[in-house]
N, C-alpha and C. Protein backbone atom coordinates (compact mmCIF):
# COMPACT_ATOMS: atom_id res chain seq x y z
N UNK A 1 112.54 -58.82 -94.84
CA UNK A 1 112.02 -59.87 -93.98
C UNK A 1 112.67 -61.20 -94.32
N UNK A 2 112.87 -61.00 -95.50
CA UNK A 2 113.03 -62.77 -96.05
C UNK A 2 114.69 -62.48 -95.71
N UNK A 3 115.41 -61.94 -95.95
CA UNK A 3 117.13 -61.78 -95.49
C UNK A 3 117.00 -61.84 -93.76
N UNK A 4 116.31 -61.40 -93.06
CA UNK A 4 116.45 -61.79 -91.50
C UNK A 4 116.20 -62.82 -91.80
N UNK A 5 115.16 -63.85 -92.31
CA UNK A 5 114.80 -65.06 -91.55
C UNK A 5 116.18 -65.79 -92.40
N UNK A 6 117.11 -65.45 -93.60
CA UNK A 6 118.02 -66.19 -93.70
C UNK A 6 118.99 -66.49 -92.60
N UNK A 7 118.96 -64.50 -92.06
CA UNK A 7 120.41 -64.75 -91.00
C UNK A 7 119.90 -65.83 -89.75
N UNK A 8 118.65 -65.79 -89.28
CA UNK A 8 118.54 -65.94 -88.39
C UNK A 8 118.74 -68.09 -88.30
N UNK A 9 117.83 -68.65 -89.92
CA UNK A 9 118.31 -69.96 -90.06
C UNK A 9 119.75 -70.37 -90.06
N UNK A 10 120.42 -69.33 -90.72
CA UNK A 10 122.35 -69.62 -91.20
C UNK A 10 122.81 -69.77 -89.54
N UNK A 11 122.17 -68.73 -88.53
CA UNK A 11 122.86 -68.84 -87.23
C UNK A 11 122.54 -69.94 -86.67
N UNK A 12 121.32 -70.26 -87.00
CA UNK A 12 120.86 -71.25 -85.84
C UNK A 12 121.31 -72.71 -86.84
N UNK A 13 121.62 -72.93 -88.08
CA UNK A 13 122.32 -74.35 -88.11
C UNK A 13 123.73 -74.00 -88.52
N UNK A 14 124.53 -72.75 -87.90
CA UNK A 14 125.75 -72.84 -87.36
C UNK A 14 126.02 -73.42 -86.10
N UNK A 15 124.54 -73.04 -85.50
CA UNK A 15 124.71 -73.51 -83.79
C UNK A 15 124.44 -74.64 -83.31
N UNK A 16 123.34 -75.03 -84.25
CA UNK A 16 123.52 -76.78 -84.50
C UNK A 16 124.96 -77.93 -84.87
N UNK A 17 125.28 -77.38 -85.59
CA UNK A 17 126.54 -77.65 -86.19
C UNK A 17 127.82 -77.75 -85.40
N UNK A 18 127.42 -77.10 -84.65
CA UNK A 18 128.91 -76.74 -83.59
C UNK A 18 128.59 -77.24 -82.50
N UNK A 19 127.22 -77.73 -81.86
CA UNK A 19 127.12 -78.57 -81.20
C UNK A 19 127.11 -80.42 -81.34
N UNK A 20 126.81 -80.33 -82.58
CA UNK A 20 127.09 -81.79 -82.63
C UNK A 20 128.33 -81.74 -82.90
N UNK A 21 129.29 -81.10 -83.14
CA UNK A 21 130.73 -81.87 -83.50
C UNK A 21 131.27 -81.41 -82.04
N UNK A 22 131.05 -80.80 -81.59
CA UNK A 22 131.60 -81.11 -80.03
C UNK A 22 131.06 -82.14 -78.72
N UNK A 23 129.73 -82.78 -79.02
CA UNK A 23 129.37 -83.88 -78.97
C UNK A 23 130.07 -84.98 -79.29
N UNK A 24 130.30 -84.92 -80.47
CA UNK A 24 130.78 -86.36 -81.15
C UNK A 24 132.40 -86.06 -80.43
N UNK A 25 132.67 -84.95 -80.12
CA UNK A 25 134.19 -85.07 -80.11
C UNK A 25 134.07 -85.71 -77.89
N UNK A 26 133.66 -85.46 -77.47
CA UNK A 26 133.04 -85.37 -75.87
C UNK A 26 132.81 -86.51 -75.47
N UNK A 27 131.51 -87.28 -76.44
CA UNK A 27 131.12 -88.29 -76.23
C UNK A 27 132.55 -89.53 -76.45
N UNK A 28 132.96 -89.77 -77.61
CA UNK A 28 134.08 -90.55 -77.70
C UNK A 28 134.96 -90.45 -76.29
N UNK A 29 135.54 -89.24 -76.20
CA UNK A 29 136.45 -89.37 -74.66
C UNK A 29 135.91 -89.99 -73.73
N UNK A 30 134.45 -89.61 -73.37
CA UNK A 30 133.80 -89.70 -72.36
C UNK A 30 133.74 -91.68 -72.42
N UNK A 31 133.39 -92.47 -73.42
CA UNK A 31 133.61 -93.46 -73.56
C UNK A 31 134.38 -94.30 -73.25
N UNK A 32 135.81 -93.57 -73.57
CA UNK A 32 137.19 -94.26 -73.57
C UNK A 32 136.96 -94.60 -71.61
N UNK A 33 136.05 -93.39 -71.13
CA UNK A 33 136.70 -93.53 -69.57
C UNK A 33 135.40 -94.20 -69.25
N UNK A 34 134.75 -94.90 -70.11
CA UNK A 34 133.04 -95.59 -69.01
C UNK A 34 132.60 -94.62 -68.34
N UNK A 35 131.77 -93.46 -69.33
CA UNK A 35 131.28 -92.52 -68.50
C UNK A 35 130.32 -91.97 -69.89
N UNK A 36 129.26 -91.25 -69.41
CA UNK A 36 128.31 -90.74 -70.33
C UNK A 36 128.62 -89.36 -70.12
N UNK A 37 127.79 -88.55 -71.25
CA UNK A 37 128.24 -87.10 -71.30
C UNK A 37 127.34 -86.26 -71.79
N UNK A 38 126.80 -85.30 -71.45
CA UNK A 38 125.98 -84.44 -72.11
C UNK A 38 126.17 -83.00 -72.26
N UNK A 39 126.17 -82.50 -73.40
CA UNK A 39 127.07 -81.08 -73.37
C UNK A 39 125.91 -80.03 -73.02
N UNK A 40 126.10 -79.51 -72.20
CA UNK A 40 125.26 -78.41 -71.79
C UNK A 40 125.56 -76.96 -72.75
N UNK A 41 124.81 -76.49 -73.43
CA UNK A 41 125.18 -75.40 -73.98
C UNK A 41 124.07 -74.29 -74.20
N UNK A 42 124.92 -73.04 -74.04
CA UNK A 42 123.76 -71.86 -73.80
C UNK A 42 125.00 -70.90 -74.61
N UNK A 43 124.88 -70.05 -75.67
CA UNK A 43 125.37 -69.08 -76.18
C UNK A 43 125.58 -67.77 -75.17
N UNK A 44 126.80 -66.87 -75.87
CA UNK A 44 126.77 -65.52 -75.16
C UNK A 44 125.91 -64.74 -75.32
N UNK A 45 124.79 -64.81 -76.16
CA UNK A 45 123.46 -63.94 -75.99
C UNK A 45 122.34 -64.84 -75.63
N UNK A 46 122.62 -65.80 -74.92
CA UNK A 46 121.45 -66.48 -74.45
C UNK A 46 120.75 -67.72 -74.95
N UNK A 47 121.05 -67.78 -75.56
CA UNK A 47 120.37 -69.11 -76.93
C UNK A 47 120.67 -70.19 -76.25
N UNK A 48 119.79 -71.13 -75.46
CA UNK A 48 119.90 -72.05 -74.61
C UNK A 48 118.98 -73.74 -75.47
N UNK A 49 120.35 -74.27 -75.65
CA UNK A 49 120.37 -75.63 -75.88
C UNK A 49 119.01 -76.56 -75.39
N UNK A 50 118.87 -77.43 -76.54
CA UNK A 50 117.71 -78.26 -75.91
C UNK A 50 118.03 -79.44 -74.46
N UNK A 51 119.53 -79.25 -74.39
CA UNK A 51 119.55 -80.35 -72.87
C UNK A 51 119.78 -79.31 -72.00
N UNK A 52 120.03 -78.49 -72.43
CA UNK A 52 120.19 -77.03 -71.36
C UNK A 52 118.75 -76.64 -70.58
N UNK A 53 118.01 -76.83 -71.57
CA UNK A 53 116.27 -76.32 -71.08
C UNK A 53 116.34 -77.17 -70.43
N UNK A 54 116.25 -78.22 -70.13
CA UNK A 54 115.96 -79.64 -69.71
C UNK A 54 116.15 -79.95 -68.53
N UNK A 55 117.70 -79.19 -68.76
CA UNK A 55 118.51 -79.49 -66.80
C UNK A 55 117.69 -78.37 -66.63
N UNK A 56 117.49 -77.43 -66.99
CA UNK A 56 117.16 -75.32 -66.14
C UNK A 56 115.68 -76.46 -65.43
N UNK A 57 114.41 -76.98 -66.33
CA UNK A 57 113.48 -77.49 -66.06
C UNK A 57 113.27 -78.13 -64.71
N UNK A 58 114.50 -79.23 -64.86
CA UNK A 58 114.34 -80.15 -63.77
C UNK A 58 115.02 -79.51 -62.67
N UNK A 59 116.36 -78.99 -62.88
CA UNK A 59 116.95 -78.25 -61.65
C UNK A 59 115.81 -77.59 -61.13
N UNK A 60 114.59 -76.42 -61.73
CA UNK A 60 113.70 -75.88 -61.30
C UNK A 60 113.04 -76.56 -60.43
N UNK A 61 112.49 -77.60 -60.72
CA UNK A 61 111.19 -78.57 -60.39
C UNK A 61 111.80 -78.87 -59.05
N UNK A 62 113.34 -79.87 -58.85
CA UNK A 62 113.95 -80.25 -57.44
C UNK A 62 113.91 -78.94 -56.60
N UNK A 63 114.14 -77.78 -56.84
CA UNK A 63 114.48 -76.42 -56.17
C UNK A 63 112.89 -76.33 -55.46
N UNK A 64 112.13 -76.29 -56.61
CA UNK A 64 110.43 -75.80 -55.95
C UNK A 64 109.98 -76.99 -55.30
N UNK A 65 110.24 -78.12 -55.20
CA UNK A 65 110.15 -78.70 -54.57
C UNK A 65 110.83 -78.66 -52.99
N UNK A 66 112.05 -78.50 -52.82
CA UNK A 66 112.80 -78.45 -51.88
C UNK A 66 112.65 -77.58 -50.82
N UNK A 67 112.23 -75.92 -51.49
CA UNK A 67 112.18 -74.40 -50.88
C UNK A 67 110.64 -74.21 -51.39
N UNK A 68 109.90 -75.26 -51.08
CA UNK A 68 108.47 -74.99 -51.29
C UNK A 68 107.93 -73.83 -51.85
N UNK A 69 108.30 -73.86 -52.80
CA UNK A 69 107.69 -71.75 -54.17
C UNK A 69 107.61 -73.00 -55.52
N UNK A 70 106.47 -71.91 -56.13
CA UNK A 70 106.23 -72.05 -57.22
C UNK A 70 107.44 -72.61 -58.20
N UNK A 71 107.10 -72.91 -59.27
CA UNK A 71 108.07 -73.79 -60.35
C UNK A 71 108.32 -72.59 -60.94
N UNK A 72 106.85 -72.23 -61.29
CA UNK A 72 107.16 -70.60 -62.17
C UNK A 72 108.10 -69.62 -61.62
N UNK A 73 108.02 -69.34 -60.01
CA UNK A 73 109.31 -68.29 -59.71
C UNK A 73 110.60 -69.05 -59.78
N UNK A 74 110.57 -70.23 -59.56
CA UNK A 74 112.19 -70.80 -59.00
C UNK A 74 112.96 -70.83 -60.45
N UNK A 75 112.18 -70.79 -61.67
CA UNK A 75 112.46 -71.33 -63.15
C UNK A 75 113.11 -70.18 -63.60
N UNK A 76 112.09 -68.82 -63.55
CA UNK A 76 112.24 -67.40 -63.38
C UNK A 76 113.79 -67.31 -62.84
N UNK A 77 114.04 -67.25 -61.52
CA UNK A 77 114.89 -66.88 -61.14
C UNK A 77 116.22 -67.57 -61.48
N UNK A 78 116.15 -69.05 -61.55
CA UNK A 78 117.19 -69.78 -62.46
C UNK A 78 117.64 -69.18 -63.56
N UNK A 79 116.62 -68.86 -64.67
CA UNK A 79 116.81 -68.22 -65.91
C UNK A 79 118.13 -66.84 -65.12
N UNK A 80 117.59 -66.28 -64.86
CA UNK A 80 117.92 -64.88 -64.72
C UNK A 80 119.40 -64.72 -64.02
N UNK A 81 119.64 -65.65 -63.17
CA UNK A 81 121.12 -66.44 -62.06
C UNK A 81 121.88 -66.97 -63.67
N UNK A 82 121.08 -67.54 -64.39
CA UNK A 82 122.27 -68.12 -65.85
C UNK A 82 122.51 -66.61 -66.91
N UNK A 83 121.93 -65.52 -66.72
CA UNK A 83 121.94 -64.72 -67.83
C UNK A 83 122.98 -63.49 -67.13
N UNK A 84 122.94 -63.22 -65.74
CA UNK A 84 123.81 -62.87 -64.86
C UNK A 84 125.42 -63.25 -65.46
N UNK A 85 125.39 -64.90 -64.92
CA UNK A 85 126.72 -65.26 -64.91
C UNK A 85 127.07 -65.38 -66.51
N UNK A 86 126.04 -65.09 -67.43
CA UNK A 86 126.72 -64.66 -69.00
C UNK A 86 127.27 -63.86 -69.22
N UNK A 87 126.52 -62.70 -68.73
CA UNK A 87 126.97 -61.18 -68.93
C UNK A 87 128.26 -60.95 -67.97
N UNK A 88 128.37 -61.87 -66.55
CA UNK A 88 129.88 -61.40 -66.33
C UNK A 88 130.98 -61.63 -67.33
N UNK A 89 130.74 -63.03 -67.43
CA UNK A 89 131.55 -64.11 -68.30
C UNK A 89 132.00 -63.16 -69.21
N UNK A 90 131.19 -62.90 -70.25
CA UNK A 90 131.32 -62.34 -71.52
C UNK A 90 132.32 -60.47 -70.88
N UNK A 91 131.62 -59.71 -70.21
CA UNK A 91 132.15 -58.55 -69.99
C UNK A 91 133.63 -58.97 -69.48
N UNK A 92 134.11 -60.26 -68.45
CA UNK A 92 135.45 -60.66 -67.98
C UNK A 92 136.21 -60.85 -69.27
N UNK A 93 135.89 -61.28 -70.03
CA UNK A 93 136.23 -61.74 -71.30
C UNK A 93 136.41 -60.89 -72.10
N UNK A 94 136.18 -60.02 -72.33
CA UNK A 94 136.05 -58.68 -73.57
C UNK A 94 137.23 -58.03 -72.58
N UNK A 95 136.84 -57.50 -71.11
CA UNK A 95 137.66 -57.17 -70.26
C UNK A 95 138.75 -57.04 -69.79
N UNK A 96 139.17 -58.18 -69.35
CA UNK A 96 140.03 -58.72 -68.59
C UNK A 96 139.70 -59.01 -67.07
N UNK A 97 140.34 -59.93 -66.20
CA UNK A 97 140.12 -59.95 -64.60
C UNK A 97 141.07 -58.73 -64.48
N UNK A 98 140.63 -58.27 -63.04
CA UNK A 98 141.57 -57.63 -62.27
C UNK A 98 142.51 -57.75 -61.37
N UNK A 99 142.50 -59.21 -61.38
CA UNK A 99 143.71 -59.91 -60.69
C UNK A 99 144.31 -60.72 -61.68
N UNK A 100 145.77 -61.03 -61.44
CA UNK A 100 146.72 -62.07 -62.28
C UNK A 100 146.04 -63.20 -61.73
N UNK A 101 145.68 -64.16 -62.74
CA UNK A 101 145.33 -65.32 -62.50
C UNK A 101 146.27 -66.38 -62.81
N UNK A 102 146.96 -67.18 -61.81
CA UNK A 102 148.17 -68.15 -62.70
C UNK A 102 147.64 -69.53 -61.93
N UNK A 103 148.52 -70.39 -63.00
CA UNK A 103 147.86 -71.93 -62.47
C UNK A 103 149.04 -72.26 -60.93
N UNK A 104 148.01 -73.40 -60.83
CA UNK A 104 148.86 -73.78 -59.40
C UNK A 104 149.86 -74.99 -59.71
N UNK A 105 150.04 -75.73 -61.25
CA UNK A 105 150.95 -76.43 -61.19
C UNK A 105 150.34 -77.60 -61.50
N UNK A 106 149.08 -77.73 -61.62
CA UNK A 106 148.39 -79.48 -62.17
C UNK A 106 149.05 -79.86 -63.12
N UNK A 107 149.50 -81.16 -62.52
CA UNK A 107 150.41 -81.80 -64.00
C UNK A 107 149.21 -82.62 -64.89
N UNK A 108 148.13 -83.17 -64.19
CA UNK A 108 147.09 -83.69 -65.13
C UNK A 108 145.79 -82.57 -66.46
N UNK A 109 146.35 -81.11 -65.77
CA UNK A 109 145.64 -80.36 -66.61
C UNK A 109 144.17 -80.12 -66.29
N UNK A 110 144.09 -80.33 -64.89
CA UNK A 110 143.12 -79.84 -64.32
C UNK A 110 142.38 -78.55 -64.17
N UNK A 111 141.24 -78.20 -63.94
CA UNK A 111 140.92 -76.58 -64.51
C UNK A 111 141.13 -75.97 -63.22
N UNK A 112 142.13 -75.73 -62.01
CA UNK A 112 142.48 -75.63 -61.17
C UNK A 112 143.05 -74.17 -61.43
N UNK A 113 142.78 -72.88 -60.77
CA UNK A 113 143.52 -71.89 -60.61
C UNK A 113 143.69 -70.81 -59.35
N UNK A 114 144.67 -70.04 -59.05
CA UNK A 114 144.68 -69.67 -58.18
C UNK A 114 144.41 -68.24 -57.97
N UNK A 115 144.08 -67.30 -57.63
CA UNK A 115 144.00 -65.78 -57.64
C UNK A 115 145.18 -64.64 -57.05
N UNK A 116 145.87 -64.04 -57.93
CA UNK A 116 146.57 -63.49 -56.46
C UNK A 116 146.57 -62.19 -56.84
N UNK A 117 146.84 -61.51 -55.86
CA UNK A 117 146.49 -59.93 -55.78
C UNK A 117 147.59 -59.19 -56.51
């Protein structure tokens, strides 16, 4: 018992750890250009960041507001739309796509790409 709750503290202030230094590294850029920044982060098994809850929360709240349903289903189904696009992510990734993916030529390094068969 007492060796899980080590692994489980060692992971979680690895994951602390790796979010503030990509913060500090984010925020500075974000500065240079007069602009604020907040890193959204959710792990490949799910482990969702405290500004992450925050946006899922409020994105919820505008949604149930908008498409008149409960907070509880729209929150629900948010959750479940972010754990979706993990498990592609992660399986594309382990994977591979099935199409060549090549860039289109951004000289500024834009995340711009194109698909081709």
């Amino acid at each position: 018992m007492l060796t899980l709750f080590r692994t489980v503290l060692v992971h979680g202030l690895l994951f602390l750890s790796h979010i503030l230094m990509k913060n500090t590294k984010n925020i500075r850029a974000a500065e240079d250009l007069r602009a604020s920044f907040v890193h959204l982060v959710i792990s490949c098994d799910g482990a969702v960041g405290k500004e992450y809850a925050g946006f899922l929360k409020k994105t919820a709240d505008k949604l149930s507001q908008k498409w008149s349903r409960s907070y509880g289903k729209i929150l629900g189904w948010l959750r479940v739309q972010v754990q979706i696009s993990i498990i592609n992510a992660v399986s594309m990734r382990i994977r591979g796509t099935r199409k060549k993916i090549r860039g289109v030529g951004c000289e500024d390094g834009a995340g711009m790409f194109e698909v081709s068969d």
